[in-house]
N, C-alpha and C. Protein backbone atom coordinates (compact mmCIF):
# COMPACT_ATOMS: atom_id res chain seq x y z
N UNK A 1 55.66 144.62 60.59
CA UNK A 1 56.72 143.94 61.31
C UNK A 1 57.30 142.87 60.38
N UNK A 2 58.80 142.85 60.12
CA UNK A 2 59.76 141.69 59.06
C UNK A 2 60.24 141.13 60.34
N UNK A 3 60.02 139.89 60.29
CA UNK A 3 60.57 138.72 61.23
C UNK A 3 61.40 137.66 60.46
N UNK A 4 62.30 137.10 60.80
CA UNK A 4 62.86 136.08 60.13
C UNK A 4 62.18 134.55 60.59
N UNK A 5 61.63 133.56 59.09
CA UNK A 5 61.00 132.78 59.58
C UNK A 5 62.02 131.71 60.70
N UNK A 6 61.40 131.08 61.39
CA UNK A 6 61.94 130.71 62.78
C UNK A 6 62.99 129.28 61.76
N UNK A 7 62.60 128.83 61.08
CA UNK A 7 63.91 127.61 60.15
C UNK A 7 64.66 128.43 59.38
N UNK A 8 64.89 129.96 59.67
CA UNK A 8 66.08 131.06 59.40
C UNK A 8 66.73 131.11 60.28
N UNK A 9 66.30 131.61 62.00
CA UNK A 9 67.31 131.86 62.73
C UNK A 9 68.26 130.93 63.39
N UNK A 10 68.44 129.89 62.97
CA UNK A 10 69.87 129.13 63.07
C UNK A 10 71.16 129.28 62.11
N UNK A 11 70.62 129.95 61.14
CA UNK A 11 71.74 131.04 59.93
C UNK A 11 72.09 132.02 59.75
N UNK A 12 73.34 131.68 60.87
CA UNK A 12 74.01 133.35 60.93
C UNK A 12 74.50 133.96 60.34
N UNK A 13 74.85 133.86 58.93
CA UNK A 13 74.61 134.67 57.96
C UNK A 13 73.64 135.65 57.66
N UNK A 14 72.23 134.74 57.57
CA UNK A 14 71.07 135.27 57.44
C UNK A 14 70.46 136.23 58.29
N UNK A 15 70.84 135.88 59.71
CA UNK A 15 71.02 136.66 61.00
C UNK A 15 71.77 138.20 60.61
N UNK A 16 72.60 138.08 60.30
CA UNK A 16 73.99 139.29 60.18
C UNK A 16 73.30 139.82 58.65
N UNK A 17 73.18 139.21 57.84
CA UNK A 17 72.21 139.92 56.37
C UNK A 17 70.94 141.60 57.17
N UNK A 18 70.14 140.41 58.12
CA UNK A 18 69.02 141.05 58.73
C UNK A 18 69.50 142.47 59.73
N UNK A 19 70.63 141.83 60.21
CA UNK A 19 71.33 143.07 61.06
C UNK A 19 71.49 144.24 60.31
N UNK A 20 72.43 143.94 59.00
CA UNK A 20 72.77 145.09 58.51
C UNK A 20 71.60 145.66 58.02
N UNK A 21 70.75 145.15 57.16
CA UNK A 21 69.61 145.70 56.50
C UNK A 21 68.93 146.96 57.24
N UNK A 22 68.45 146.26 58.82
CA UNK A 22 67.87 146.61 60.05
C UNK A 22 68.67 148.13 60.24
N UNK A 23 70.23 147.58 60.57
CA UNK A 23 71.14 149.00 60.95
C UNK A 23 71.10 150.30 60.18
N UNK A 24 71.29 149.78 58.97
CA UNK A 24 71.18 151.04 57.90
C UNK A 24 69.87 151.10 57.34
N UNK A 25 69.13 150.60 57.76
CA UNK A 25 67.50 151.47 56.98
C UNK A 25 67.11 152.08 57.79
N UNK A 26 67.73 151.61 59.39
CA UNK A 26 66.64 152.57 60.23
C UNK A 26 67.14 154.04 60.57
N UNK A 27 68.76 154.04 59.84
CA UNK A 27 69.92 155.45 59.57
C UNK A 27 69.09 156.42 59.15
N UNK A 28 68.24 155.99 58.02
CA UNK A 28 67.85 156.57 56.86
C UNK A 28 66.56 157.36 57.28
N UNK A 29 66.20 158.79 57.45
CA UNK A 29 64.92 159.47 57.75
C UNK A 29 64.81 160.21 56.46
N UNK A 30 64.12 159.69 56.10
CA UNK A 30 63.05 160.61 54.73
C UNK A 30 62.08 160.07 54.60
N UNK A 31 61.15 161.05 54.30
CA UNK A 31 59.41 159.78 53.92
C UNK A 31 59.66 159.46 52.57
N UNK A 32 60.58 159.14 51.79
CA UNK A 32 60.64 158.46 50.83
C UNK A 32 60.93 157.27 50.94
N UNK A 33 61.46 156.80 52.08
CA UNK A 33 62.25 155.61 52.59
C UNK A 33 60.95 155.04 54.02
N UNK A 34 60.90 153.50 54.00
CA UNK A 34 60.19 153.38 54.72
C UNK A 34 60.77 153.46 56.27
N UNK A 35 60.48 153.96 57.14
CA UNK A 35 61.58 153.93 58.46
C UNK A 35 61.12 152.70 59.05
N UNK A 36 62.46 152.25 59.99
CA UNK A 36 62.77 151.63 60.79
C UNK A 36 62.43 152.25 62.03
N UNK A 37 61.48 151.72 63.39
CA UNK A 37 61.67 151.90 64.37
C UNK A 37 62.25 151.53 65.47
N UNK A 38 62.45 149.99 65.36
CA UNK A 38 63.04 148.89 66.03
C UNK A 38 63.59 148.03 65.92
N UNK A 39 64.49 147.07 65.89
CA UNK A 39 64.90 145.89 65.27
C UNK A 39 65.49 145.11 66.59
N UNK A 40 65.58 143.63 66.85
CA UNK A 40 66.23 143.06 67.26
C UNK A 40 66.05 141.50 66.94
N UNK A 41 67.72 141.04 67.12
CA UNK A 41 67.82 139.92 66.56
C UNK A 41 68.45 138.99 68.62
N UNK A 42 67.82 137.83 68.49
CA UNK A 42 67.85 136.69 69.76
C UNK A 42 68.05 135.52 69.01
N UNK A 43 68.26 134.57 70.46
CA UNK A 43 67.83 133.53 69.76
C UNK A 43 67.07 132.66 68.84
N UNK A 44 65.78 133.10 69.52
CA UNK A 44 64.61 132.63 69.09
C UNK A 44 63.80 133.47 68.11
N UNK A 45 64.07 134.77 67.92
CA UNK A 45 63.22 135.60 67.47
C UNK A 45 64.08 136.81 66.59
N UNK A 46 64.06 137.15 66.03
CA UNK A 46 64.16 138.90 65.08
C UNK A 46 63.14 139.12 64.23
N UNK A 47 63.00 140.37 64.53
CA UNK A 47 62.40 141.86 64.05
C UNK A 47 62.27 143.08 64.02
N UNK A 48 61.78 143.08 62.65
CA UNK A 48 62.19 144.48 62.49
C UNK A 48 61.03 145.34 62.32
N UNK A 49 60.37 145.86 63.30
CA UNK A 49 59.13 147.34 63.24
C UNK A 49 59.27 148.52 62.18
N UNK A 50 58.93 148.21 61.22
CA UNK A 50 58.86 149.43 60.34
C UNK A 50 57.32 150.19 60.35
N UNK A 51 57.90 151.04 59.61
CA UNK A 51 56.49 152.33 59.13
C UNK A 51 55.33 151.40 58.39
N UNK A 52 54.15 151.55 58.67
CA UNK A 52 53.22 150.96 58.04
C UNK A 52 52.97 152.18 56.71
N UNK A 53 52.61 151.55 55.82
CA UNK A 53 52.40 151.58 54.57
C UNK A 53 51.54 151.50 53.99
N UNK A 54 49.96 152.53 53.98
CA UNK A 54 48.44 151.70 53.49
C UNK A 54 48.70 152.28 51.98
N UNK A 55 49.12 151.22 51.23
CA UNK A 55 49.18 151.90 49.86
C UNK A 55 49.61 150.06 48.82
N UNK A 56 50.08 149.99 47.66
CA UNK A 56 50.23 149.32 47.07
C UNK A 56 51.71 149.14 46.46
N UNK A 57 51.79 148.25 46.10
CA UNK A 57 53.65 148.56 45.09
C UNK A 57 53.22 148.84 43.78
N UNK A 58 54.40 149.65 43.17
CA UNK A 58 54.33 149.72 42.21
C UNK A 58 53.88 148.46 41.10
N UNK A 59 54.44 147.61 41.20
CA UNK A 59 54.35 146.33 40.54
C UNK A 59 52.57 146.55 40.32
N UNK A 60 51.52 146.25 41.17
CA UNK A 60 50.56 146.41 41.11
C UNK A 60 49.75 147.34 40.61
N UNK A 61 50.40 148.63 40.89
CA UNK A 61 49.77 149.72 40.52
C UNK A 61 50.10 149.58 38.50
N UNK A 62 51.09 148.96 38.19
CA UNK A 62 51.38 149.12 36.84
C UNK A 62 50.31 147.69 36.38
N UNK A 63 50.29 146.49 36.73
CA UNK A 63 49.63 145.53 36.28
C UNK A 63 48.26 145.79 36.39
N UNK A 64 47.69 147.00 37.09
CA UNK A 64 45.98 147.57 37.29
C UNK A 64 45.97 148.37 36.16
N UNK A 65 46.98 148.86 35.87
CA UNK A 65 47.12 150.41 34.82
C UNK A 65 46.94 149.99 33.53
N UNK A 66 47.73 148.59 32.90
CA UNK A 66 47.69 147.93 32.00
C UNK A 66 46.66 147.62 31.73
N UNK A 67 45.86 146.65 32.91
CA UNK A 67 45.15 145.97 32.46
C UNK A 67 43.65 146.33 32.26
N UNK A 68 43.27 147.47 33.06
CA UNK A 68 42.31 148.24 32.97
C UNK A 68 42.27 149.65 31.84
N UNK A 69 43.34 149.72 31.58
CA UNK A 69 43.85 151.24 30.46
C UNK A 69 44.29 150.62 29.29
N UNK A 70 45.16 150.20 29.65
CA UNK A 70 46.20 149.21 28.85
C UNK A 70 47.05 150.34 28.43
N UNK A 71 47.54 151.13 29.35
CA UNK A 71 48.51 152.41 29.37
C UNK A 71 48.63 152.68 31.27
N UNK A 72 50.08 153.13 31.38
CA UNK A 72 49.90 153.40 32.72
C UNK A 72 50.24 155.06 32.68
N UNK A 73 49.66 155.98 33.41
CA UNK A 73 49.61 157.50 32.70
C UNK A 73 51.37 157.68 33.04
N UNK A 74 52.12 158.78 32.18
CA UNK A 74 53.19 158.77 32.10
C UNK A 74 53.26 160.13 33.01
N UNK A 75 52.85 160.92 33.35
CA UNK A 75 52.86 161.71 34.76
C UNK A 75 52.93 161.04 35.67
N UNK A 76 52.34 160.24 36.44
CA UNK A 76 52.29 159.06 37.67
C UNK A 76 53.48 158.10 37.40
N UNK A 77 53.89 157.46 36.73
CA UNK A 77 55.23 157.19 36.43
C UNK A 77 56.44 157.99 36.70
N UNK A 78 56.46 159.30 36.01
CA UNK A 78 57.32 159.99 36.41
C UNK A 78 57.49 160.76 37.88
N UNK A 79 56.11 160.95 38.61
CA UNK A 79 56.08 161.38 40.06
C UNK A 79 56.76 160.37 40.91
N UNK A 80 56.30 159.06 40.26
CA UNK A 80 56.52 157.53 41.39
C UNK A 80 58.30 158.05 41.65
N UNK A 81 59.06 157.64 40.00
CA UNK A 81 60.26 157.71 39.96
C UNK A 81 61.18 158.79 40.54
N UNK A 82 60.69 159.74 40.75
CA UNK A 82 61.01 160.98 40.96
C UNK A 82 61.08 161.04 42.89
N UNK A 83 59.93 160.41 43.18
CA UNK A 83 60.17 160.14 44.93
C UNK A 83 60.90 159.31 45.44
N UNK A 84 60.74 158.11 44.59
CA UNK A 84 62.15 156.75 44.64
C UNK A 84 63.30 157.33 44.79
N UNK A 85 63.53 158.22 43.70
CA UNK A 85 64.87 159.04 43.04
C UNK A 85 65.48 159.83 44.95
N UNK A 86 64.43 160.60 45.44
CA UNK A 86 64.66 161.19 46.42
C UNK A 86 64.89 160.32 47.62
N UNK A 87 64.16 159.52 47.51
CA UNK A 87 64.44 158.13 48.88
C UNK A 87 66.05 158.09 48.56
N UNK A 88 65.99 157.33 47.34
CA UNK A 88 67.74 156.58 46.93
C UNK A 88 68.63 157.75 47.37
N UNK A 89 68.68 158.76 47.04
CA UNK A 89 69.70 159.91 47.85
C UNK A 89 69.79 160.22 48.85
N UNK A 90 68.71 159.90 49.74
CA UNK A 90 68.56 159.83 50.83
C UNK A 90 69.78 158.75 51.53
N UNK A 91 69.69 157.80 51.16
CA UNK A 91 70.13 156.61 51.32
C UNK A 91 71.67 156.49 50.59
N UNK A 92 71.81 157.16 49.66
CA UNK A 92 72.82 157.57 49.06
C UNK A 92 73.80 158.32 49.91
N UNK A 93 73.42 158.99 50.69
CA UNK A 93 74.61 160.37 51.07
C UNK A 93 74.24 160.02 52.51
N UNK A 94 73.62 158.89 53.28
CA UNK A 94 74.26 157.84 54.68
C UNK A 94 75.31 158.21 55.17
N UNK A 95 75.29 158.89 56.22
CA UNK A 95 76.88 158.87 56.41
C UNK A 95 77.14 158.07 58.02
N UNK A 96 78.62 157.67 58.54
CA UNK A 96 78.19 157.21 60.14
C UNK A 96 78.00 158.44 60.84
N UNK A 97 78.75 157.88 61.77
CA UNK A 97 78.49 159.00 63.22
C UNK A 97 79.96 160.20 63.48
N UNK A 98 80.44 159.77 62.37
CA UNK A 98 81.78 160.82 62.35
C UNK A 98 81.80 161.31 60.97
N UNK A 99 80.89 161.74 59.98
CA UNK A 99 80.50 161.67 58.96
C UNK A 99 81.24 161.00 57.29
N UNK A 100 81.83 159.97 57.70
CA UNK A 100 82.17 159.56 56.69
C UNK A 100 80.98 158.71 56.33
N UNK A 101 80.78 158.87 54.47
CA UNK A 101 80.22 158.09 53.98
C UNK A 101 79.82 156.44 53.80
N UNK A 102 78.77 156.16 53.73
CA UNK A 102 78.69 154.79 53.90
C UNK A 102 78.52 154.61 52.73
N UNK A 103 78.59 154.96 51.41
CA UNK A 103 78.39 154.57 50.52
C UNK A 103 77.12 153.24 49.58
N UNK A 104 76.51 153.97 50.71
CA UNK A 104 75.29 153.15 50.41
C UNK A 104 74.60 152.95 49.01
N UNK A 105 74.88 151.34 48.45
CA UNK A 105 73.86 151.21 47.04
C UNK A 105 72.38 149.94 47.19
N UNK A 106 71.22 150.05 47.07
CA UNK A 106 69.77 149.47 47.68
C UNK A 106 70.15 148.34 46.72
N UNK A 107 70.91 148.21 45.61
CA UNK A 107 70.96 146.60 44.82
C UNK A 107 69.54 146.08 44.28
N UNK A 108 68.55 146.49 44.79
CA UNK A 108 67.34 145.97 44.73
C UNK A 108 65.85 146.46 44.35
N UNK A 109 66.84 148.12 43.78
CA UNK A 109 65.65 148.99 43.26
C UNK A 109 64.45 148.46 42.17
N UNK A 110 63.51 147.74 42.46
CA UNK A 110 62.20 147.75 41.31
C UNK A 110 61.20 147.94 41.91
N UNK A 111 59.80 147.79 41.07
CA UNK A 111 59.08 148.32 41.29
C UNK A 111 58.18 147.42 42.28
N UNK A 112 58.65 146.13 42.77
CA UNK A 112 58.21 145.71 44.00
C UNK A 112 58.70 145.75 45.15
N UNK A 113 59.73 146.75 45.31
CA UNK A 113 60.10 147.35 46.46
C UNK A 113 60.08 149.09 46.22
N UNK A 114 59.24 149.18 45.17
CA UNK A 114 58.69 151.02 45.67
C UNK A 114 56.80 150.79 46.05
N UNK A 115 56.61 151.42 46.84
CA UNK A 115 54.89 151.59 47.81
C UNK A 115 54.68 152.85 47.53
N UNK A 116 53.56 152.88 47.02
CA UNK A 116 53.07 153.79 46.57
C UNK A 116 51.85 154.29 47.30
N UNK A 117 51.77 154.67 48.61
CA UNK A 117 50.74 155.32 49.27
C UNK A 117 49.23 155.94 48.65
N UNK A 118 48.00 155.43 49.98
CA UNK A 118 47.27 155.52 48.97
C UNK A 118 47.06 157.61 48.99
N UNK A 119 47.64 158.29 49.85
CA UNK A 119 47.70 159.67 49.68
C UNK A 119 49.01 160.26 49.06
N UNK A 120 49.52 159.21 48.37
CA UNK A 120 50.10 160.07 47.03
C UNK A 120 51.67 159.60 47.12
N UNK A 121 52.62 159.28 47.76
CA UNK A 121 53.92 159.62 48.21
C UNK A 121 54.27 158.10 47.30
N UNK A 122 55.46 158.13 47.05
CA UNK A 122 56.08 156.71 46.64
C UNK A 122 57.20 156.59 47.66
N UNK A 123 57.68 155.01 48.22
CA UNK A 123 58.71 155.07 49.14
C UNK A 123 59.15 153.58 48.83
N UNK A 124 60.61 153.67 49.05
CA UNK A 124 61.18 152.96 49.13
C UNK A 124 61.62 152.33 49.84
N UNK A 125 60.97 150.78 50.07
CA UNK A 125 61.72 149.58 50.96
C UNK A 125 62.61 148.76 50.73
N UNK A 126 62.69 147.48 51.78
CA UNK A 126 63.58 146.42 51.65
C UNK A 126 64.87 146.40 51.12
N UNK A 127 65.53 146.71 52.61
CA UNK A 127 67.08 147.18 52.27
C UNK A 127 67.81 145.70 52.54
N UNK A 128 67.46 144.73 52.24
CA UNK A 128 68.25 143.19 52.60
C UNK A 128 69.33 142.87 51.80
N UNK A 129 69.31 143.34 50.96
CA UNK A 129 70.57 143.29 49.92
C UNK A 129 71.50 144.61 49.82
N UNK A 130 71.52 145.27 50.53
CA UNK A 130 72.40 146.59 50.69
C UNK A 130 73.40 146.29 50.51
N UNK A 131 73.94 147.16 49.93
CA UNK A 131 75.75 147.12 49.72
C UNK A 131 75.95 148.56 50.89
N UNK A 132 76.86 148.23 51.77
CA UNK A 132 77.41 149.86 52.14
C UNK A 132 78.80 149.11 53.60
N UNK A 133 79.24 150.57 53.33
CA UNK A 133 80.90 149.96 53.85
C UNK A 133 80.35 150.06 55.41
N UNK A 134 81.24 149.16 56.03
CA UNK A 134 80.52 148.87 57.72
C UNK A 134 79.92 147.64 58.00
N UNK A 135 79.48 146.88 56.73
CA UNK A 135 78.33 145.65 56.91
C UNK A 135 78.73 145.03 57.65
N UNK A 136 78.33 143.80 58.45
CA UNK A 136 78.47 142.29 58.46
C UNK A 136 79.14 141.76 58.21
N UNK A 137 78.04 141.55 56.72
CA UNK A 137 78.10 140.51 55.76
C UNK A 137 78.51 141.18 54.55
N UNK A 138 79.20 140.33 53.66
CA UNK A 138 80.43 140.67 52.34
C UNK A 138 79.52 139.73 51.15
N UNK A 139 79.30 140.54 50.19
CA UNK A 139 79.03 139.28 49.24
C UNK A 139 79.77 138.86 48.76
N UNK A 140 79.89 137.48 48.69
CA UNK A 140 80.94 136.66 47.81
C UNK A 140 81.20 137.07 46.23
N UNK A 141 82.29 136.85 45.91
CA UNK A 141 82.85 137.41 44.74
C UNK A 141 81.93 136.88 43.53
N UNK A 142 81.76 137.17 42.75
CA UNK A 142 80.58 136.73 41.49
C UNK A 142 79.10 136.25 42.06
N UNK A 143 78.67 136.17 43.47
CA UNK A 143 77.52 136.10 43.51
C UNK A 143 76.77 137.82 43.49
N UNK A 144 75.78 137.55 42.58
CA UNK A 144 75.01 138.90 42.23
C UNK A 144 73.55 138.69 42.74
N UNK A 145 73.59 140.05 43.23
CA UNK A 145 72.08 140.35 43.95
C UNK A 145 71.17 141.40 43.52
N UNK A 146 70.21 141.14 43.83
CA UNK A 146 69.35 142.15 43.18
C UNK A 146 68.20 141.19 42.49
N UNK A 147 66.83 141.81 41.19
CA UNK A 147 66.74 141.21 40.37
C UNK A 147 66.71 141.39 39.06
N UNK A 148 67.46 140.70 38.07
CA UNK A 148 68.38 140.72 37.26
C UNK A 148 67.32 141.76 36.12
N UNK A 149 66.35 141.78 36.09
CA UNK A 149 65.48 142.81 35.09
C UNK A 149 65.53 143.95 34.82
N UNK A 150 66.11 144.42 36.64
CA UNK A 150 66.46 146.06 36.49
C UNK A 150 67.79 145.95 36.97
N UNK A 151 68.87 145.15 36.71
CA UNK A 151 70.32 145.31 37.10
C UNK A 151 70.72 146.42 35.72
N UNK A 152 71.84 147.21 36.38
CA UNK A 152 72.71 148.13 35.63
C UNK A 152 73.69 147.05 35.64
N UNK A 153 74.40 147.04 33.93
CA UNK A 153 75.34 145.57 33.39
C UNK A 153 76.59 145.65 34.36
N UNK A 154 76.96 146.52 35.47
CA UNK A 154 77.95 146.52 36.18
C UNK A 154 77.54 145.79 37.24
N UNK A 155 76.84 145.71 37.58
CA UNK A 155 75.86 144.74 38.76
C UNK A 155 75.82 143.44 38.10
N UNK A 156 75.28 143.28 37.21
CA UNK A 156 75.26 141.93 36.47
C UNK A 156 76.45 141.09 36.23
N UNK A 157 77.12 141.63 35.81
CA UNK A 157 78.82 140.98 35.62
C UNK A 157 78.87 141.12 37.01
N UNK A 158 78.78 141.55 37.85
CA UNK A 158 79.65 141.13 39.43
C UNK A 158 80.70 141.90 39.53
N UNK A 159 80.75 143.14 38.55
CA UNK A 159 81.67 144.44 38.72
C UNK A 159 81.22 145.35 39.65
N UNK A 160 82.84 146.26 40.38
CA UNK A 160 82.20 146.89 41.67
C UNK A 160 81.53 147.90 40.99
N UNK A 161 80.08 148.32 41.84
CA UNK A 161 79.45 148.99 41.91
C UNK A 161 78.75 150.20 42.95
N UNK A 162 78.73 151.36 42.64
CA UNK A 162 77.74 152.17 43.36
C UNK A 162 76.39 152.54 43.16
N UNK A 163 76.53 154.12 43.99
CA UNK A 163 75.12 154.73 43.49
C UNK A 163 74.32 154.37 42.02
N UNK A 164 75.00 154.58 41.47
CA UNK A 164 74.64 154.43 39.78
C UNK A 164 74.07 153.54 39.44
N UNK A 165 74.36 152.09 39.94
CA UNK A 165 73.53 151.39 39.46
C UNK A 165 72.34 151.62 40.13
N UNK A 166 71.56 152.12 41.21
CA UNK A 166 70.49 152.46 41.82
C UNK A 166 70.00 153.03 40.92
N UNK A 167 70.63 154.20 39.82
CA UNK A 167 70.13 155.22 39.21
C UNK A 167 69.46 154.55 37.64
N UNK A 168 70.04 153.36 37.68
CA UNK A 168 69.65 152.79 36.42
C UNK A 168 68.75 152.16 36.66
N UNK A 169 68.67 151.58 37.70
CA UNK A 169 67.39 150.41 38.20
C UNK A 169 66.28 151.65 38.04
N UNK A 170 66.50 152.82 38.25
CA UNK A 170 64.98 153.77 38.42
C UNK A 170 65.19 153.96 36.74
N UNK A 171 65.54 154.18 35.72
CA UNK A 171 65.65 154.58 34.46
C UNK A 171 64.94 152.66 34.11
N UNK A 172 65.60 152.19 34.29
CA UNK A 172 64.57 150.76 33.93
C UNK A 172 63.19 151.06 34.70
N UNK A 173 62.94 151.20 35.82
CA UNK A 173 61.69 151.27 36.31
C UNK A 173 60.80 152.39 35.53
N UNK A 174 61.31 153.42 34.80
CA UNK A 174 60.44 154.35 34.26
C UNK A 174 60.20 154.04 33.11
N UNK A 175 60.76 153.34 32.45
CA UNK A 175 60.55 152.52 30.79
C UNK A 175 59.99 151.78 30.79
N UNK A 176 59.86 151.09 31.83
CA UNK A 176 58.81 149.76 32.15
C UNK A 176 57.57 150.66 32.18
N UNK A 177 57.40 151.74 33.18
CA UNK A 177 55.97 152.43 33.46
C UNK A 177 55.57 152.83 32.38
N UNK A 178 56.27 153.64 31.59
CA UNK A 178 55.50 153.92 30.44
C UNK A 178 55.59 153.44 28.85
């Protein structure tokens, strides 16, 4: 369960951020993607019920790999990336309810928002920074989101962006793995 801490919900921004996130992740059905079952935002309270997850992030799984190998195997790298890859298309080809595209880009692809199950699957969370047409909330012009390690340089400059940069954030995430 993602709740917004309670000295959040007087920022309705932050409120409308959580909405959209909430709206379009819970669009999204693939087990590559973590689902949404529920969400609601009140006065006093929002949350959002997602899929539980008994597994680790990547982030971890690479800082165990290192530090115990001091190599992380480059098969398991490429499986991780490869299920991410399938989440993000998932999420990619969103469409509404009359099938036009939402053009959905996650902004936020690394390897501490891919979970890596402990029976094998990699999936992709935390859609709070979504870009996709329909939102809310608009990001302001030159503010950039994401984090800046695995930005594609079109994201970084604050140039418009799509899918693609998702596709680079996983090409950084697989250079990092191995």
């Amino acid at each position: 369960v993602k709740v917004i801490h309670p000295h959040l919900m007087g920022d309705a921004q932050f409120a409308e951020m959580f909405v959209d996130e909430a709206e379009i992740a819970s669009r999204i059905r693939h087990p590559n993607v973590c689902g949404v079952y529920d969400f609601e935002v009140g006065p006093e309270l929002a949350y959002m019920a997602m899929e539980y997850l008994h597994g680790e992030t990547l982030t971890a799984m690479l800082r165990r790999g290192w530090a115990e190998r001091g190599v992380f195997p480059a098969w398991l790298a490429a499986r991780v990336i490869a299920d991410a890859a399938r989440g993000l298309h998932a999420a990619h080809e969103l469409c509404d309810a009359d099938g036009t595209p939402l053009d959905v880009v996650h902004r936020d692809v690394s390897p501490q928002n891919v979970v890596v199950t402990y029976d094998g699957a990699a999936v992709v969370i935390d859609f709070g920074v979504v870009l996709a047409r329909g939102r809310q909330t608009v990001t302001a012009a030159g503010l950039v989101k994401g984090k800046l390690s695995h930005m594609a340089p079109e994201q970084l400059t604050g140039k418009e962006i799509d899918r693609r940069a998702d596709v680079w954030s996983l090409g950084v995430m697989l250079w990092e793995a191995t």
